[in-house]
N, C-alpha and C. Protein backbone atom coordinates (compact mmCIF):
# COMPACT_ATOMS: atom_id res chain seq x y z
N UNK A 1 -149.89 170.67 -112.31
CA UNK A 1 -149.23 171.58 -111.40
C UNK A 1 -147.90 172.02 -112.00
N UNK A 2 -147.46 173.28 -111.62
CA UNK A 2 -146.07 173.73 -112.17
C UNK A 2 -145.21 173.77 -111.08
N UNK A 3 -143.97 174.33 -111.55
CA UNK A 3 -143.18 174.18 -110.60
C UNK A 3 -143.17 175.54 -109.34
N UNK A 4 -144.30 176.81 -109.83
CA UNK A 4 -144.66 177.70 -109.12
C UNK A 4 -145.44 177.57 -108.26
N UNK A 5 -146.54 176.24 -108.50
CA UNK A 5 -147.63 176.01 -107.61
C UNK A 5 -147.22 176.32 -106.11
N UNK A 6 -147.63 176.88 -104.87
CA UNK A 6 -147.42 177.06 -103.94
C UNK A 6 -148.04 175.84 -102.94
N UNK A 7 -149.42 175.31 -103.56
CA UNK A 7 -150.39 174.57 -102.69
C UNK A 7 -150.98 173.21 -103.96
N UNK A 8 -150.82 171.79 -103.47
CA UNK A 8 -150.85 171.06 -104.31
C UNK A 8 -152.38 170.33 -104.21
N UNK A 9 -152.28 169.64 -105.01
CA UNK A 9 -154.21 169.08 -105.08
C UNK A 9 -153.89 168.27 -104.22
N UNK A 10 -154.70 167.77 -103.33
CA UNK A 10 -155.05 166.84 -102.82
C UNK A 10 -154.61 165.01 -102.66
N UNK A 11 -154.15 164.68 -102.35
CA UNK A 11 -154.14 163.03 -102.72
C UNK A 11 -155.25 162.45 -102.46
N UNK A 12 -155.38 161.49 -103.14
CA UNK A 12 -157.37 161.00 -103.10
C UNK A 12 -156.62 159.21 -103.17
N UNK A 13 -158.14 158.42 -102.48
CA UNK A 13 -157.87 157.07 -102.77
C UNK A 13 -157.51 156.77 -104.22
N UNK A 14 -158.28 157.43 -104.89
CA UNK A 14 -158.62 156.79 -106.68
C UNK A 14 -157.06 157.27 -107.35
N UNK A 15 -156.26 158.54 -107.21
CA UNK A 15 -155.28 158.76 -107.22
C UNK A 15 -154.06 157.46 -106.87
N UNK A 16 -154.08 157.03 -105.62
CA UNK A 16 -153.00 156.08 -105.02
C UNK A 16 -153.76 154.68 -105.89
N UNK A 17 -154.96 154.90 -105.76
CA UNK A 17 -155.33 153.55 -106.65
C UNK A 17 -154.80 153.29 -108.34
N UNK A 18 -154.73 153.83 -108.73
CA UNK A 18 -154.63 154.23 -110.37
C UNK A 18 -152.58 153.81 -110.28
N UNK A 19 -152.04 154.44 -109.09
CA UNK A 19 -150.80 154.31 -109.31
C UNK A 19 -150.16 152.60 -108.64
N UNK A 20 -151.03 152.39 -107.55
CA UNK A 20 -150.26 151.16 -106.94
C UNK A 20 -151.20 150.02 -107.41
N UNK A 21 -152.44 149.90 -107.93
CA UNK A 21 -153.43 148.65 -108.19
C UNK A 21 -152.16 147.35 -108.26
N UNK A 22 -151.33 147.39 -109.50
CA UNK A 22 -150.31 146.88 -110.40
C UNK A 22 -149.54 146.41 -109.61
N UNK A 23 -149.26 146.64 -108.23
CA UNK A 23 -148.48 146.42 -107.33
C UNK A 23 -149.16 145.01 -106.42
N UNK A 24 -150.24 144.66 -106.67
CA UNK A 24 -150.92 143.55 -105.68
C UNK A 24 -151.38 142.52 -106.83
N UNK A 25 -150.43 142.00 -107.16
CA UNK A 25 -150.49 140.62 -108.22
C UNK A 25 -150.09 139.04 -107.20
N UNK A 26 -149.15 139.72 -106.34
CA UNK A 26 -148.99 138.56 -105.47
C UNK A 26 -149.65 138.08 -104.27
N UNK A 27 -149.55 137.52 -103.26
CA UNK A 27 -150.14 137.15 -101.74
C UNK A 27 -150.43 138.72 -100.85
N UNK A 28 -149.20 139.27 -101.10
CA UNK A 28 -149.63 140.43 -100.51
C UNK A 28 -148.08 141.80 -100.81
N UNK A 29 -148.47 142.52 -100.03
CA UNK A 29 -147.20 143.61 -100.29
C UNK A 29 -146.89 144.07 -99.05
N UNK A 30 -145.87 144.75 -99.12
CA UNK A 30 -145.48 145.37 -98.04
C UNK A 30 -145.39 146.94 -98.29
N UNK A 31 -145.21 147.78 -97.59
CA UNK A 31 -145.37 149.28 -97.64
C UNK A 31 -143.96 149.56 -98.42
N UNK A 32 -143.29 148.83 -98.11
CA UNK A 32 -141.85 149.58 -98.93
C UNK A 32 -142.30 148.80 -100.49
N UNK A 33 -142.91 147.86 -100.92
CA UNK A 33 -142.79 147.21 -102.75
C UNK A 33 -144.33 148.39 -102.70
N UNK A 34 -144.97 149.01 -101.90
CA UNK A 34 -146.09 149.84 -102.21
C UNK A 34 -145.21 151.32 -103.17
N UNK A 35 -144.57 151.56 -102.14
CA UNK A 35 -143.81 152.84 -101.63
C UNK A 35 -142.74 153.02 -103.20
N UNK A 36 -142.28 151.77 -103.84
CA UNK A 36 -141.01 151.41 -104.66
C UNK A 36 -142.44 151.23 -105.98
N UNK A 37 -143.30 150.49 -106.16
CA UNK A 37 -144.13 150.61 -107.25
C UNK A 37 -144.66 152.47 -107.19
N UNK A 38 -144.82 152.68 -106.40
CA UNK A 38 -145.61 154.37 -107.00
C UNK A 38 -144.77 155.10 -107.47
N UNK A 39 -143.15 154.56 -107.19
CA UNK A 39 -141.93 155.56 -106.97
C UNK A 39 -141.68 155.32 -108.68
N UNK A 40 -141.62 154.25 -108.76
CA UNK A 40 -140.93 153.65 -110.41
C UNK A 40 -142.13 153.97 -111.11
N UNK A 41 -143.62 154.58 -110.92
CA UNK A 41 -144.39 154.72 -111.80
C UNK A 41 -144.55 156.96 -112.13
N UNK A 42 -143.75 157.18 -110.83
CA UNK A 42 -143.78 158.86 -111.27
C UNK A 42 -144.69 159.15 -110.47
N UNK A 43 -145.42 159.17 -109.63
CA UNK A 43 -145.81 159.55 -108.24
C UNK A 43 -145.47 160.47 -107.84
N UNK A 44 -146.45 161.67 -107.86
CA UNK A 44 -145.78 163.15 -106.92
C UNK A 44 -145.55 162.46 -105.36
N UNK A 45 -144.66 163.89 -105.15
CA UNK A 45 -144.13 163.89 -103.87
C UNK A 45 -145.49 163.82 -102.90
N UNK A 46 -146.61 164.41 -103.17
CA UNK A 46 -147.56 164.52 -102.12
C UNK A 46 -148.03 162.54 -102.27
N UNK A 47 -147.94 162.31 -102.66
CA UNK A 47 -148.84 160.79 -102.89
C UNK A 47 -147.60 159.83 -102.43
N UNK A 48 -146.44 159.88 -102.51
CA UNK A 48 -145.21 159.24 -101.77
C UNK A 48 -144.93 159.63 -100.52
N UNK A 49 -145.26 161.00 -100.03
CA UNK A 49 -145.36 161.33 -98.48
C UNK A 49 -146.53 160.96 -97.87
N UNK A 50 -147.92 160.36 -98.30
CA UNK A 50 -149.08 159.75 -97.60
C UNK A 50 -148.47 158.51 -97.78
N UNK A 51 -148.02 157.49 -98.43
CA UNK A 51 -148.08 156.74 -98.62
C UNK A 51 -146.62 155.82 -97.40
N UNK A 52 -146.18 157.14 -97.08
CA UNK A 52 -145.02 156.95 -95.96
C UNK A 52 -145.74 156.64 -94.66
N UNK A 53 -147.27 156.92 -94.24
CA UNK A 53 -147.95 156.76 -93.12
C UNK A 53 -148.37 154.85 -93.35
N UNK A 54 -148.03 154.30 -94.13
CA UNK A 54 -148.75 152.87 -93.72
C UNK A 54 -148.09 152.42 -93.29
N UNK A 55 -148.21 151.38 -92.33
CA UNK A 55 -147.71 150.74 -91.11
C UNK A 55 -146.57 149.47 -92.12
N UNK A 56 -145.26 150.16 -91.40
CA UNK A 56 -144.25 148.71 -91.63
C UNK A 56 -144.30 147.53 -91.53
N UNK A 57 -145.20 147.19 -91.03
CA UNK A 57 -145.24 145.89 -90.29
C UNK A 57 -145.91 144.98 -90.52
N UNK A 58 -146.99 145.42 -91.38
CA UNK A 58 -148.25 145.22 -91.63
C UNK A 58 -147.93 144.46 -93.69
N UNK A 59 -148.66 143.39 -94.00
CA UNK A 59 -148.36 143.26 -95.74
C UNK A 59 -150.14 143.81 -96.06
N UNK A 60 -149.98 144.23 -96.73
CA UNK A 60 -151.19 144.71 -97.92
C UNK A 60 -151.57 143.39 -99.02
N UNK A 61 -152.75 142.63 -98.69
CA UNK A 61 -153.40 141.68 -99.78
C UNK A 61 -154.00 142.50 -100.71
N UNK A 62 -154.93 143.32 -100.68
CA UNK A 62 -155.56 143.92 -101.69
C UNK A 62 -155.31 145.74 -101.52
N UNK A 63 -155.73 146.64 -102.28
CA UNK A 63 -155.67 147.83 -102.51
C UNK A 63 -156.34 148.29 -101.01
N UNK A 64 -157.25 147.78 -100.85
CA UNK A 64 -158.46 147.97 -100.26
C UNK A 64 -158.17 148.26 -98.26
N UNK A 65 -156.84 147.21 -98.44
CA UNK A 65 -156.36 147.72 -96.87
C UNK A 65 -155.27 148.24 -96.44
N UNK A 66 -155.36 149.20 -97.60
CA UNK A 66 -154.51 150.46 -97.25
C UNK A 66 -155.15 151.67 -96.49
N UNK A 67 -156.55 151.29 -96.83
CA UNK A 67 -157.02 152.31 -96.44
C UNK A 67 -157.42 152.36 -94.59
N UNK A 68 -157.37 151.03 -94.03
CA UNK A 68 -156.92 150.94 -92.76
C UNK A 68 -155.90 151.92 -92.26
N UNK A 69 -154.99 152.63 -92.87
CA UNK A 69 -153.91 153.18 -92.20
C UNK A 69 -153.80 154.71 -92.73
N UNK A 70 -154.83 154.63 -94.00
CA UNK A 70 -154.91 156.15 -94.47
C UNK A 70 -156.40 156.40 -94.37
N UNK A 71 -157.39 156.64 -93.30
CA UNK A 71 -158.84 156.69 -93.34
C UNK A 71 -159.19 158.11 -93.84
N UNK A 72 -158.28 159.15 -93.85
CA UNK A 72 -158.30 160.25 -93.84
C UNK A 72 -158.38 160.86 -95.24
N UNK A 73 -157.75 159.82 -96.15
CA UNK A 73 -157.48 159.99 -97.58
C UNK A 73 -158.79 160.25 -98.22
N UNK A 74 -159.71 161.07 -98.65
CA UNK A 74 -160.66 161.11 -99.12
C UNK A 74 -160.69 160.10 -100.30
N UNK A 75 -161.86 159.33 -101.14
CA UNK A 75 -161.80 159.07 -102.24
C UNK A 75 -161.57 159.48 -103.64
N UNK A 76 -162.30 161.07 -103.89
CA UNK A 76 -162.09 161.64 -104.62
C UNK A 76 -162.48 162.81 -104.21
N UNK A 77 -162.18 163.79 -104.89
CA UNK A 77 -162.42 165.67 -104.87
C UNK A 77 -163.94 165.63 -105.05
């Protein structure tokens, strides 16, 4: 994408997967060490603004239950 693009691709699971996997080495995560790993890896803005919908409250054990809070996220294009 350039900086003219008007309309951006999509965010997809396999997308957020590829950027946060690296992030679940420990017991579990929380949405902000989710939110801070995609950030320190270069993460467009569209994939850091979905990734603002997972629940605070909640820790993340695997990749896999994120998708509890993003059902909407397609997998891929």
């Amino acid at each position: 994408m350039t900086g003219l693009d008007r309309t951006a691709a999509p965010v997809t699971r396999m997308e957020i997967l590829d950027l946060v996997e690296g992030a679940f080495v420990g017991p579990s995560v929380t949405k902000t060490e989710v939110l801070e790993f995609a950030r320190d890896l270069g993460a467009r803005p569209e994939v850091l603004h979905t990734l603002t919908r997972l629940d605070a409250d909640r820790r993340f054990g695997t990749p896999r239950d994120l998708w509890a809070d993003l059902p909407d996220v397609p997998v891929e294009l």
